[in-house]
N, C-alpha and C. Protein backbone atom coordinates (compact mmCIF):
# COMPACT_ATOMS: atom_id res chain seq x y z
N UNK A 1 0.28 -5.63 1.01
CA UNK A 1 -0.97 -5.97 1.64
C UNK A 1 -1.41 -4.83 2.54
N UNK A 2 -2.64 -4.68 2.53
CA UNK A 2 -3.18 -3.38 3.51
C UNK A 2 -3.46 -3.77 4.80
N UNK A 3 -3.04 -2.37 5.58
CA UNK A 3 -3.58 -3.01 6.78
C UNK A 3 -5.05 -2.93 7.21
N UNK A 4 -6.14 -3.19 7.16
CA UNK A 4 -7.66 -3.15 7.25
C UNK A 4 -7.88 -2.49 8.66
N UNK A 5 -6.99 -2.62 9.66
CA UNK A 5 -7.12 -2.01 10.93
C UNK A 5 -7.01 -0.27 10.72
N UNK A 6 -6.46 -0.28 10.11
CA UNK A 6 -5.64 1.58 10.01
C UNK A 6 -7.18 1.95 8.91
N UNK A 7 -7.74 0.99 8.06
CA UNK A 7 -8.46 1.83 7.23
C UNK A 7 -10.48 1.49 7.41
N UNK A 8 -10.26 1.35 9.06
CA UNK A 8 -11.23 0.81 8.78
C UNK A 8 -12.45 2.16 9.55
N UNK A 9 -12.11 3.43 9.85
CA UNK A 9 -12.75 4.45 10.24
C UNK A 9 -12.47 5.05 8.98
N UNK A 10 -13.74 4.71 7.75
CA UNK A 10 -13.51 5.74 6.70
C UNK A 10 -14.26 7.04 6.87
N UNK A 11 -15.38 6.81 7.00
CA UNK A 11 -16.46 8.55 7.25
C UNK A 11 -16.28 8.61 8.92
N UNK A 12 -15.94 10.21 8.79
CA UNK A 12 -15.48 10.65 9.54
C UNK A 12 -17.07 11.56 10.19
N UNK A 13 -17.70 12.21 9.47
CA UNK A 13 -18.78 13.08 9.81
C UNK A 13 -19.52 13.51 8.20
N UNK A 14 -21.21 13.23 8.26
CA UNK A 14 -21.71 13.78 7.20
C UNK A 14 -21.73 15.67 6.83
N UNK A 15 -21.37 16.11 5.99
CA UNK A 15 -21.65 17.72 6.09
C UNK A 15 -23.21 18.24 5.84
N UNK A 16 -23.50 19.20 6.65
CA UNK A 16 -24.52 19.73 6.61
C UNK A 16 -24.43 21.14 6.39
N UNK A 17 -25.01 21.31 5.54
CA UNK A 17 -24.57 22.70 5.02
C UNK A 17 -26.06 23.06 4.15
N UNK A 18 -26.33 24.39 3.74
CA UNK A 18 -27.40 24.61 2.45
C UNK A 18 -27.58 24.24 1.30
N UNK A 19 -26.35 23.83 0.82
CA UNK A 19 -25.70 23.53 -0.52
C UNK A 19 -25.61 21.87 -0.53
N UNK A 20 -25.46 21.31 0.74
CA UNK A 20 -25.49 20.02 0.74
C UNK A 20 -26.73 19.22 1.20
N UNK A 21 -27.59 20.05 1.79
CA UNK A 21 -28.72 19.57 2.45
C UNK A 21 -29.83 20.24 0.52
N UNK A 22 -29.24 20.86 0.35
CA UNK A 22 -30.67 21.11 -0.93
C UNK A 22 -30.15 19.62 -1.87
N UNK A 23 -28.86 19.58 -2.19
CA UNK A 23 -28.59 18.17 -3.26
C UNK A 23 -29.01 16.77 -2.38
N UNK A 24 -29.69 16.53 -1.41
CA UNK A 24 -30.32 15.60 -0.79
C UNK A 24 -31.63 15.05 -1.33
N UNK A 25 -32.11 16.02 -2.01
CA UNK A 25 -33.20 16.03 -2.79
C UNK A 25 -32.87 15.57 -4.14
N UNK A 26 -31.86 15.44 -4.49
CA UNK A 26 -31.65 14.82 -5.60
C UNK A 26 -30.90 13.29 -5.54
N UNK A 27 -30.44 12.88 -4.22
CA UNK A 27 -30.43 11.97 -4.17
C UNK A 27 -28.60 12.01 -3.72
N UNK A 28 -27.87 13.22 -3.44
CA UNK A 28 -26.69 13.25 -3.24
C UNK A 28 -26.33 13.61 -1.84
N UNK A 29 -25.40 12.89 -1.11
CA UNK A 29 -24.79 13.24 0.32
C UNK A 29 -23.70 13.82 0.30
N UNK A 30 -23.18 14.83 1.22
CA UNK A 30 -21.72 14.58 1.50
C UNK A 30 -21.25 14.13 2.55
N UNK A 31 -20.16 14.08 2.68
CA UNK A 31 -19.05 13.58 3.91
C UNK A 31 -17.76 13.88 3.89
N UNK A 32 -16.89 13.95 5.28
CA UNK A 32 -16.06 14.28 5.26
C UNK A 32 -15.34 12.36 5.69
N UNK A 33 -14.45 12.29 5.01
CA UNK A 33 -13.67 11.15 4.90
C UNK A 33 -12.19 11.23 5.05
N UNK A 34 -11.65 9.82 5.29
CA UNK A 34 -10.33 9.93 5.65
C UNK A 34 -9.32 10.05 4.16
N UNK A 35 -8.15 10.86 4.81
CA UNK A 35 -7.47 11.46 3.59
C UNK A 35 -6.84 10.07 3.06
N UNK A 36 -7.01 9.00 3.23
CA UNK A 36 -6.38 7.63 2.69
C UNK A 36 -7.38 7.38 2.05
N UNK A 37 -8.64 7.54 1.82
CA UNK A 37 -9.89 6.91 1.28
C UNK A 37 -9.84 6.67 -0.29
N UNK A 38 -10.35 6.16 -0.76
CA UNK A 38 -10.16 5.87 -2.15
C UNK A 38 -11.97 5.99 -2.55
N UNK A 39 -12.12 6.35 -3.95
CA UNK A 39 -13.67 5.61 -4.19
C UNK A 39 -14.46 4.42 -3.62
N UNK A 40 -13.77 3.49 -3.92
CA UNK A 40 -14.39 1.96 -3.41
C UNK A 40 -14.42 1.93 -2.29
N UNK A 41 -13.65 2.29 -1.34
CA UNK A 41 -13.52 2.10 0.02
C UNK A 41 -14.46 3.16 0.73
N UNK A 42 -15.01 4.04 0.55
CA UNK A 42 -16.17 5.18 0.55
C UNK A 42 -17.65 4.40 0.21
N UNK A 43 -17.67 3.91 -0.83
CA UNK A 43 -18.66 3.20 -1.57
C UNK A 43 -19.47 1.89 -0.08
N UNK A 44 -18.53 0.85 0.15
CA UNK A 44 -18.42 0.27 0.81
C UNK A 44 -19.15 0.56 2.28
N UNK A 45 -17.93 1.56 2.48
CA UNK A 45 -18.35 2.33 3.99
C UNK A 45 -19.84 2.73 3.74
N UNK A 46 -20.49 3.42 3.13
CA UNK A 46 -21.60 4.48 2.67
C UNK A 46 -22.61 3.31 2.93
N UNK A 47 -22.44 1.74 1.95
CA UNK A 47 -23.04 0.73 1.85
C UNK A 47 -23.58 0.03 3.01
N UNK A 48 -22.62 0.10 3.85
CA UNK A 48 -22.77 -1.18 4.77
C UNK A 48 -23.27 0.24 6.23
N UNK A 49 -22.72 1.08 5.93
CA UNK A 49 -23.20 1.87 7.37
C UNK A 49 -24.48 2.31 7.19
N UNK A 50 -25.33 2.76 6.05
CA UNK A 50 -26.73 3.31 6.36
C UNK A 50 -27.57 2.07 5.68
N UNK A 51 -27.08 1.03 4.90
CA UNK A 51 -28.11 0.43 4.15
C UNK A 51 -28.39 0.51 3.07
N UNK A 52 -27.87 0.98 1.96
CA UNK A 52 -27.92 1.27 1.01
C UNK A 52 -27.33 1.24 -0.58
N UNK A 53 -28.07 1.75 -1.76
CA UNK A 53 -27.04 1.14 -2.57
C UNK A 53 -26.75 2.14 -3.54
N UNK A 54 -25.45 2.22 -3.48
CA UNK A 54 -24.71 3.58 -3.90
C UNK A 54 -24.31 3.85 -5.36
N UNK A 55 -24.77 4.93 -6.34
CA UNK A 55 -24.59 4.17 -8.03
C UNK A 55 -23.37 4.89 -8.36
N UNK A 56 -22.55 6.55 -7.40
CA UNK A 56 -21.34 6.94 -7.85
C UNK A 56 -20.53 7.65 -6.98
N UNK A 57 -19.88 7.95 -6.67
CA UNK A 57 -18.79 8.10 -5.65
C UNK A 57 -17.78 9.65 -6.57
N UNK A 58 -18.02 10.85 -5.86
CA UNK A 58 -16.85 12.02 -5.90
C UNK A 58 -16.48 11.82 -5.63
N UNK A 59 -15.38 12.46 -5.20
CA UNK A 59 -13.44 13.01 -3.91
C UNK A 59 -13.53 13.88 -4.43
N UNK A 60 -13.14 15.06 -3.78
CA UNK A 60 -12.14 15.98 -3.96
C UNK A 60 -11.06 16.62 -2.46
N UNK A 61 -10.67 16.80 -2.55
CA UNK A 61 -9.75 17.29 -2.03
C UNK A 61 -10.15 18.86 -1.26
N UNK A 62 -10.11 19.37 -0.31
CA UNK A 62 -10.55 20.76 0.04
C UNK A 62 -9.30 21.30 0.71
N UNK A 63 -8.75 22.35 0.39
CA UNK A 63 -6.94 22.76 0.73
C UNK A 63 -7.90 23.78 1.69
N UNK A 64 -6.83 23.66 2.90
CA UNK A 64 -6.87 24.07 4.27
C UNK A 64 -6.56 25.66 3.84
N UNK A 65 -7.51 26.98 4.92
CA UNK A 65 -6.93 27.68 4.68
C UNK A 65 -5.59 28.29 5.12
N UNK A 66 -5.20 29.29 5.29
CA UNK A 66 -4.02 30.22 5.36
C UNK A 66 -4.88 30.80 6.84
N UNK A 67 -3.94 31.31 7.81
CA UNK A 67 -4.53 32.29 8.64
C UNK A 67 -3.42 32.80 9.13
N UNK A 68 -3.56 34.17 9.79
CA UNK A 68 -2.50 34.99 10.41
C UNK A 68 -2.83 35.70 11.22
N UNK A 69 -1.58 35.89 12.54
CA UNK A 69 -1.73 36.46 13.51
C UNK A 69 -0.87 37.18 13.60
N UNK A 70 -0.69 38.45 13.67
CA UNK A 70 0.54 38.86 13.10
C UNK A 70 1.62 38.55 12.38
N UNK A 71 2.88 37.89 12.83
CA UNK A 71 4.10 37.43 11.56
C UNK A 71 3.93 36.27 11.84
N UNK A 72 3.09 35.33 12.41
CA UNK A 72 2.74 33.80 12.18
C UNK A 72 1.76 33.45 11.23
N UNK A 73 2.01 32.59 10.73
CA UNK A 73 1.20 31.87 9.94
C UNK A 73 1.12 30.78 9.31
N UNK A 74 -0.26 30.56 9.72
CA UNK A 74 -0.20 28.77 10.08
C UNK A 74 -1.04 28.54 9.15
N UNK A 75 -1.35 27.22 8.93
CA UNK A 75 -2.31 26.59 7.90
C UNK A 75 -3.45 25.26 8.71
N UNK A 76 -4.97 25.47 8.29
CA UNK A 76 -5.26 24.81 8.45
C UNK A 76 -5.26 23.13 7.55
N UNK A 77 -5.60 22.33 8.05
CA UNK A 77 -5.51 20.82 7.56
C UNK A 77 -5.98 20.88 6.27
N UNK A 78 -5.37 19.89 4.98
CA UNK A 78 -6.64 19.66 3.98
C UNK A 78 -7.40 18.26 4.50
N UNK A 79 -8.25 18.42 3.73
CA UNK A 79 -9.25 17.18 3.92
C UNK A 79 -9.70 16.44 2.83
N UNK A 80 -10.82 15.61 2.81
CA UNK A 80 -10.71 15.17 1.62
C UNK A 80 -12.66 14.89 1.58
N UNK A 81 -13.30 15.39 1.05
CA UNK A 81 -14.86 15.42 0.73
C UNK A 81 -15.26 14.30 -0.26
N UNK A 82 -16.33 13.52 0.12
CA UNK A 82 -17.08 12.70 -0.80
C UNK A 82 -18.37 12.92 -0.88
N UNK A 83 -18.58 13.20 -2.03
CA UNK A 83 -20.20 12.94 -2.77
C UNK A 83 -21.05 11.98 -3.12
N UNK A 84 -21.70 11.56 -2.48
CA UNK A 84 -22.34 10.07 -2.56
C UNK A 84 -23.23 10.02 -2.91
N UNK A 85 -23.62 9.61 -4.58
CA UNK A 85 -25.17 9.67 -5.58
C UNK A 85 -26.03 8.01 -5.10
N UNK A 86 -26.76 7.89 -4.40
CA UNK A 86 -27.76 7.02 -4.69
C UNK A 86 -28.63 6.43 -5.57
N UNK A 87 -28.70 5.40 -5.53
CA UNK A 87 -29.54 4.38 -6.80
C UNK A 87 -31.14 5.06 -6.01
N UNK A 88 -32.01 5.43 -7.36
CA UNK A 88 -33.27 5.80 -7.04
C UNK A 88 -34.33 5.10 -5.93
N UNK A 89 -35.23 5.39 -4.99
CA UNK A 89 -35.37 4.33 -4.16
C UNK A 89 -34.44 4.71 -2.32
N UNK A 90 -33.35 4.77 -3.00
CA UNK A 90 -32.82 4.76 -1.41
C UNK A 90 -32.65 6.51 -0.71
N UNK A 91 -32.12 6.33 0.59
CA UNK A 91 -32.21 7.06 1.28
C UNK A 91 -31.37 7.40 2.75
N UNK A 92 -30.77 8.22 2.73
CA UNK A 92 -30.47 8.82 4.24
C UNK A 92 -30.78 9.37 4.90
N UNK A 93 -30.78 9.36 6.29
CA UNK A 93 -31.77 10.36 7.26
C UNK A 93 -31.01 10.36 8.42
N UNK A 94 -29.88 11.66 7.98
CA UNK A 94 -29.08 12.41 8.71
C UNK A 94 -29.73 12.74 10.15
N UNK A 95 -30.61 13.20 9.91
CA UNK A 95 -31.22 13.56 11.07
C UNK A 95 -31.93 12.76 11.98
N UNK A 96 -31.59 11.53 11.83
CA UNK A 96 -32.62 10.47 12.15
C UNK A 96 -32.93 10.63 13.67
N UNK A 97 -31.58 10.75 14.57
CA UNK A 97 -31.61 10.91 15.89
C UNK A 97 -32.07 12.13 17.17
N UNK A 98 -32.29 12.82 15.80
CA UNK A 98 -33.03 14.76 16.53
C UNK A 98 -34.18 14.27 16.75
């Protein structure tokens, strides 16, 4: 049985970027989500937090980079990215609060 408490902060922050703000226009978001997230549980979240109704759900995975400071070297975190396609009609407005 799951625990619903541990999974219930799924989106973490929408990305804004050039590449993600031009596929807005087609009806696609991203986000950065928790590395436990699954499709459905993204879907859900996406659903019930802006209003909307969601027709397909990415993941992928984004591997942290490498960095070095002289003979250390550390790694940043991976994460885990979702792509969120909308049913025609709907809408997000990231920016709603600027």
């Amino acid at each position: 049985m799951k625990n619903y408490n541990q999974r219930a902060n799924i989106l973490f922050q929408p990305l804004v970027t050039e590449k993600t703000t031009n596929q807005a226009v087609y009806g696609k978001y991203s986000f950065k989500v928790a590395s436990h997230a699954n499709k459905i549980e993204v879907k859900k979240a996406v659903e019930k937090t802006f209003d909307v109704q969601v027709e397909s759900v990415n993941i992928s995975v984004v591997k942290g980079k490498s960095k070095r400071r002289g003979n250390k070297v550390s790694k940043n975190p991976d994460w885990k990215k979702a792509i969120v396609s909308l049913k025609p009609g709907n809408e997000i407005n990231i920016f709603e609060g600027i």
